[in-house]
N, C-alpha and C. Protein backbone atom coordinates (compact mmCIF):
# COMPACT_ATOMS: atom_id res chain seq x y z
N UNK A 1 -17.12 9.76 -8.16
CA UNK A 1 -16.04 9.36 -9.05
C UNK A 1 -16.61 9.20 -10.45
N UNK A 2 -15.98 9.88 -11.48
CA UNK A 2 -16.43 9.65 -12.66
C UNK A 2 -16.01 8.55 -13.42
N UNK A 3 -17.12 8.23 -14.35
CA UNK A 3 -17.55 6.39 -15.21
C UNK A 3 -15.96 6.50 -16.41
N UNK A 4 -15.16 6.08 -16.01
CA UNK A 4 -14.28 5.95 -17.77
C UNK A 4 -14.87 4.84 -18.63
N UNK A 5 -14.20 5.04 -19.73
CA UNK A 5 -14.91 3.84 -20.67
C UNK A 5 -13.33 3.78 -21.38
N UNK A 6 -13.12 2.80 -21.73
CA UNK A 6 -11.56 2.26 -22.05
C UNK A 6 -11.96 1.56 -23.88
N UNK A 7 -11.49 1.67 -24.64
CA UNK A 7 -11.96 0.65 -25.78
C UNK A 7 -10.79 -0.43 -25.73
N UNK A 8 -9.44 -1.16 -24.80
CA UNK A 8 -9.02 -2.44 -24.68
C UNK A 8 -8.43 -1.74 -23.22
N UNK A 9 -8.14 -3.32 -23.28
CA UNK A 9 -7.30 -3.65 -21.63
C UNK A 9 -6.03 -2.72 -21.61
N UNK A 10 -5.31 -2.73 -22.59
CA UNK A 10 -4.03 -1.81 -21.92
C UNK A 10 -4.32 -0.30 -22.36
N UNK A 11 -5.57 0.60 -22.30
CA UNK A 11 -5.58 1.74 -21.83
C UNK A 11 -6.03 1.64 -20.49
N UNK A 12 -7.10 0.71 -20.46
CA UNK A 12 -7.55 0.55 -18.79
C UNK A 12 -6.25 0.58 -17.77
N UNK A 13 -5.75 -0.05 -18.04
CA UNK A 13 -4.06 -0.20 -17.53
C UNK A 13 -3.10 0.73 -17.50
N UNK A 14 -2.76 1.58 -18.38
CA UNK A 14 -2.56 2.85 -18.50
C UNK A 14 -2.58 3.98 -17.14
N UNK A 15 -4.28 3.88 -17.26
CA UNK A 15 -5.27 4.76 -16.70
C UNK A 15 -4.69 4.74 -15.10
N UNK A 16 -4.24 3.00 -14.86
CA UNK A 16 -4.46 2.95 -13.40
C UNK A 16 -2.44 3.85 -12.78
N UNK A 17 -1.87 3.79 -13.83
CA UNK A 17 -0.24 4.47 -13.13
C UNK A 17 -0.43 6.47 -13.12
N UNK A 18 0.12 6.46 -11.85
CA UNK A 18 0.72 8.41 -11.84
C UNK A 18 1.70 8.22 -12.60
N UNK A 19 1.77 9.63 -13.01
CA UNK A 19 3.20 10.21 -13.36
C UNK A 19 3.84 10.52 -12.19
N UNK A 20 5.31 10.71 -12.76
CA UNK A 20 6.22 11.13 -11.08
C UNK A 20 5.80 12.25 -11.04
N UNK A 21 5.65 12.56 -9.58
CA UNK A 21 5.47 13.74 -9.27
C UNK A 21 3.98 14.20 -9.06
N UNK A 22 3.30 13.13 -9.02
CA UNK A 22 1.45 13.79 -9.24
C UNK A 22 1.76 13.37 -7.28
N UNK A 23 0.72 14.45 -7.06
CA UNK A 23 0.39 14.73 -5.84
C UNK A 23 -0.45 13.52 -5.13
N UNK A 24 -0.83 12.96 -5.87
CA UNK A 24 -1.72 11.31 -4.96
C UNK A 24 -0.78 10.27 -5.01
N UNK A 25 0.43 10.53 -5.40
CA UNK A 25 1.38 9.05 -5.63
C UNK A 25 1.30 9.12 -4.08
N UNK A 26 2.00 9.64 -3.08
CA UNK A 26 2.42 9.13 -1.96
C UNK A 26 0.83 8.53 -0.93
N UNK A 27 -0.27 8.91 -1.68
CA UNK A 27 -1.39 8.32 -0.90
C UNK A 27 -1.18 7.19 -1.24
N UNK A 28 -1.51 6.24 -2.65
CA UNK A 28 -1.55 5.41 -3.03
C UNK A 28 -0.44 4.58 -2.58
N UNK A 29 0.64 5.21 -2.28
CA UNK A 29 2.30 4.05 -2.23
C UNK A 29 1.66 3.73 -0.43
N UNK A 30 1.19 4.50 -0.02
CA UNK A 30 0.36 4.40 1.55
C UNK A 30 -0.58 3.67 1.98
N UNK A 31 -1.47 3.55 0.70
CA UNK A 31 -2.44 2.70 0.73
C UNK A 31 -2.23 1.42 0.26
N UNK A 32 -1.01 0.47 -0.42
CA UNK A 32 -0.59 -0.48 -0.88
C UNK A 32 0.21 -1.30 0.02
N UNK A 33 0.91 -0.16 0.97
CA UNK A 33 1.73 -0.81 1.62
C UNK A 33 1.15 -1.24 2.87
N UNK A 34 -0.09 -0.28 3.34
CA UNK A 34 -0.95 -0.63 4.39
C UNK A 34 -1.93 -1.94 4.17
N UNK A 35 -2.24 -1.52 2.71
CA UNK A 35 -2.62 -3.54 2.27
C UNK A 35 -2.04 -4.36 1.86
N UNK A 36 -0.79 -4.44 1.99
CA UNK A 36 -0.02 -5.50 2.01
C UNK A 36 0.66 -6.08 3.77
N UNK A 37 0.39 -5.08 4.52
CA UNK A 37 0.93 -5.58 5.46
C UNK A 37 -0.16 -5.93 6.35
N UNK A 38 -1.52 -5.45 5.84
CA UNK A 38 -3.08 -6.34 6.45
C UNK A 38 -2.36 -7.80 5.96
N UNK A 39 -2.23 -7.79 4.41
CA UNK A 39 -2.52 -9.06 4.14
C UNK A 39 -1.32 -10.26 4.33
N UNK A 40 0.20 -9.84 4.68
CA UNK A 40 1.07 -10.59 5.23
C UNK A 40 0.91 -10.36 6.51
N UNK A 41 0.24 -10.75 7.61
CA UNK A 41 0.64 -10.83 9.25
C UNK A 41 2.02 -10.68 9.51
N UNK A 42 2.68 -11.72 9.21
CA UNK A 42 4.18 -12.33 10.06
C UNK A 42 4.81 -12.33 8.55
N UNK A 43 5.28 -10.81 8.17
CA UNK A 43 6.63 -11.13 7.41
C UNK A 43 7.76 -11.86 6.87
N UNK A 44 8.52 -12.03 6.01
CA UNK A 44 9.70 -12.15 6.23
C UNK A 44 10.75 -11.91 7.60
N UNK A 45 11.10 -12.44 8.23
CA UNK A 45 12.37 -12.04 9.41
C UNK A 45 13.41 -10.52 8.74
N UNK A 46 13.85 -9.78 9.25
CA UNK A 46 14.21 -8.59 8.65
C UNK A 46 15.74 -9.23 8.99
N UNK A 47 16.48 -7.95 8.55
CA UNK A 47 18.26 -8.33 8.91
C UNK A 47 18.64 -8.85 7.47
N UNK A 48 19.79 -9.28 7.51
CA UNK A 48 20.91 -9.85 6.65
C UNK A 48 21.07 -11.09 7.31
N UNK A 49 21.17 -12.39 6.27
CA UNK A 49 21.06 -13.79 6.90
C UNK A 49 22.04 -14.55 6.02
N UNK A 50 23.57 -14.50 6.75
CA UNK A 50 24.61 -15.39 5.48
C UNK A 50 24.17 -16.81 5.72
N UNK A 51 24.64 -17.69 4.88
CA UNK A 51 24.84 -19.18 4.85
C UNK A 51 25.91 -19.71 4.31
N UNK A 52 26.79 -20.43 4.60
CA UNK A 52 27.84 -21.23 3.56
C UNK A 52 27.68 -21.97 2.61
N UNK A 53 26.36 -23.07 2.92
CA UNK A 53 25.96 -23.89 2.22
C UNK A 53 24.79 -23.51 1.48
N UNK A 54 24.33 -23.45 0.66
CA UNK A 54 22.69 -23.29 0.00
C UNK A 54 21.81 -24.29 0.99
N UNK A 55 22.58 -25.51 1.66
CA UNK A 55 21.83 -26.29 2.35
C UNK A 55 20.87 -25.84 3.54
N UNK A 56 21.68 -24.98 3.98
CA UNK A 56 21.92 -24.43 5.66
C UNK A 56 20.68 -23.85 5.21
N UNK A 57 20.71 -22.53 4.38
CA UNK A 57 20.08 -21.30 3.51
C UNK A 57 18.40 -22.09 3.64
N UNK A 58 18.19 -22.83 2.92
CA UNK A 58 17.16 -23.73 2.22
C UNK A 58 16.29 -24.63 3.77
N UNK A 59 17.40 -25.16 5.01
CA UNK A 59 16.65 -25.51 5.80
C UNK A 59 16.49 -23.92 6.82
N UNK A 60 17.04 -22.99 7.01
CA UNK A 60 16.77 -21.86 7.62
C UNK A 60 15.19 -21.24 7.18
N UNK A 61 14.97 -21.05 5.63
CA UNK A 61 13.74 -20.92 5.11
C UNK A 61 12.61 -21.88 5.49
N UNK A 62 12.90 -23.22 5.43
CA UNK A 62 11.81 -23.97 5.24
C UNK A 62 11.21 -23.98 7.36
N UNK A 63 12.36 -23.79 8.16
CA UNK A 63 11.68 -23.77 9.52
C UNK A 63 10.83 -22.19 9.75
N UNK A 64 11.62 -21.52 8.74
CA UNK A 64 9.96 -20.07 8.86
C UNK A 64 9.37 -20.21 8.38
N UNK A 65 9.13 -20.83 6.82
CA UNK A 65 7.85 -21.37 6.67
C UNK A 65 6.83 -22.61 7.97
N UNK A 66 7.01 -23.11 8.11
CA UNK A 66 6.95 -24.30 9.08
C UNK A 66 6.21 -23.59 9.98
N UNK A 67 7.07 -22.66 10.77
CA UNK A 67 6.51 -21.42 12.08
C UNK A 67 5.27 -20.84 11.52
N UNK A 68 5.53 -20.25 10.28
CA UNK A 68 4.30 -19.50 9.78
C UNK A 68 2.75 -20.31 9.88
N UNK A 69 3.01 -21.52 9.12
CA UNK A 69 1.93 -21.95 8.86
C UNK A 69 1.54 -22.82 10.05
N UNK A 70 2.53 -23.16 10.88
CA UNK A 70 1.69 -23.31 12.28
C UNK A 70 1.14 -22.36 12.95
N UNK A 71 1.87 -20.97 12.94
CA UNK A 71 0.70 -19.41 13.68
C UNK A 71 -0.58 -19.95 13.01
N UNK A 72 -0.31 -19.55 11.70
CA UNK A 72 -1.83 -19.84 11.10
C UNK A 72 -2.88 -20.53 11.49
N UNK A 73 -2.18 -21.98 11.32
CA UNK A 73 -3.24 -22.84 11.68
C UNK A 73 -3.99 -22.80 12.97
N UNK A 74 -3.04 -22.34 13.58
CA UNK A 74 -3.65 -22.13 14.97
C UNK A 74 -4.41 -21.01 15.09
N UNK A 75 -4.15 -20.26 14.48
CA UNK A 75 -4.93 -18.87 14.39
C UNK A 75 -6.84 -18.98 14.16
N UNK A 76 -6.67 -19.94 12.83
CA UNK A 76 -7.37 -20.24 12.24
C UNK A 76 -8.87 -21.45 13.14
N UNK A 77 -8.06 -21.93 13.79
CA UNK A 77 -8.23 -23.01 14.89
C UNK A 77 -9.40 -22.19 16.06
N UNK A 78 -8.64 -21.35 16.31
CA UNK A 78 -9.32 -19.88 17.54
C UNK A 78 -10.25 -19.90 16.88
C-alpha cells in the first residue's frame, strides 16, 4: 500500500470517501457492516414497536437495555 502525505486533516478526510460508483464501495459498505455487527452482539429488537404513551415507549427501552447489560455481564463473568 502506498505512503500518502496529506498537508491538513480535511484532505486526509477527503482521501478516506469513494465516489459513487467506484468498484471497492460495495467491499468497504461489507466490511463496516461486518464490523459493526462484531462489535454490537445483541442488536436493537427488529420490527415496528407502537406505544401510546412515551411512558410505555421509555419503560419498553429501558427493560432491553437492562437484558443487554445483564447478557453482558454475564458474558463477561464466563
Amino acid at each position: 500500500m502506498p505512503i500518502q502525505r496529506f498537508r491538513d486533516l480535511d484532505s486526509a478526510r477527503e482521501a478516506l470517501w469513494l465516489a459513487p460508483g467506484d468498484p471497492r464501495l460495495c467491499a468497504k459498505i461489507r466490511h463496516v457492516w461486518s464490523f459493526a455487527q462484531r462489535l454490537a452482539k445483541y442488536p436493537h429488537p427488529r420490527g415496528l414497536w407502537r406505544f401510546r404513551p412515551i411512558e410505555e415507549a421509555n419503560a419498553h427501552h429501558a427493560a432491553w437495555v437492562a437484558e443487554r447489560v445483564r447478557r453482558l455481564a454475564s458474558e463477561r463473568r464466563s
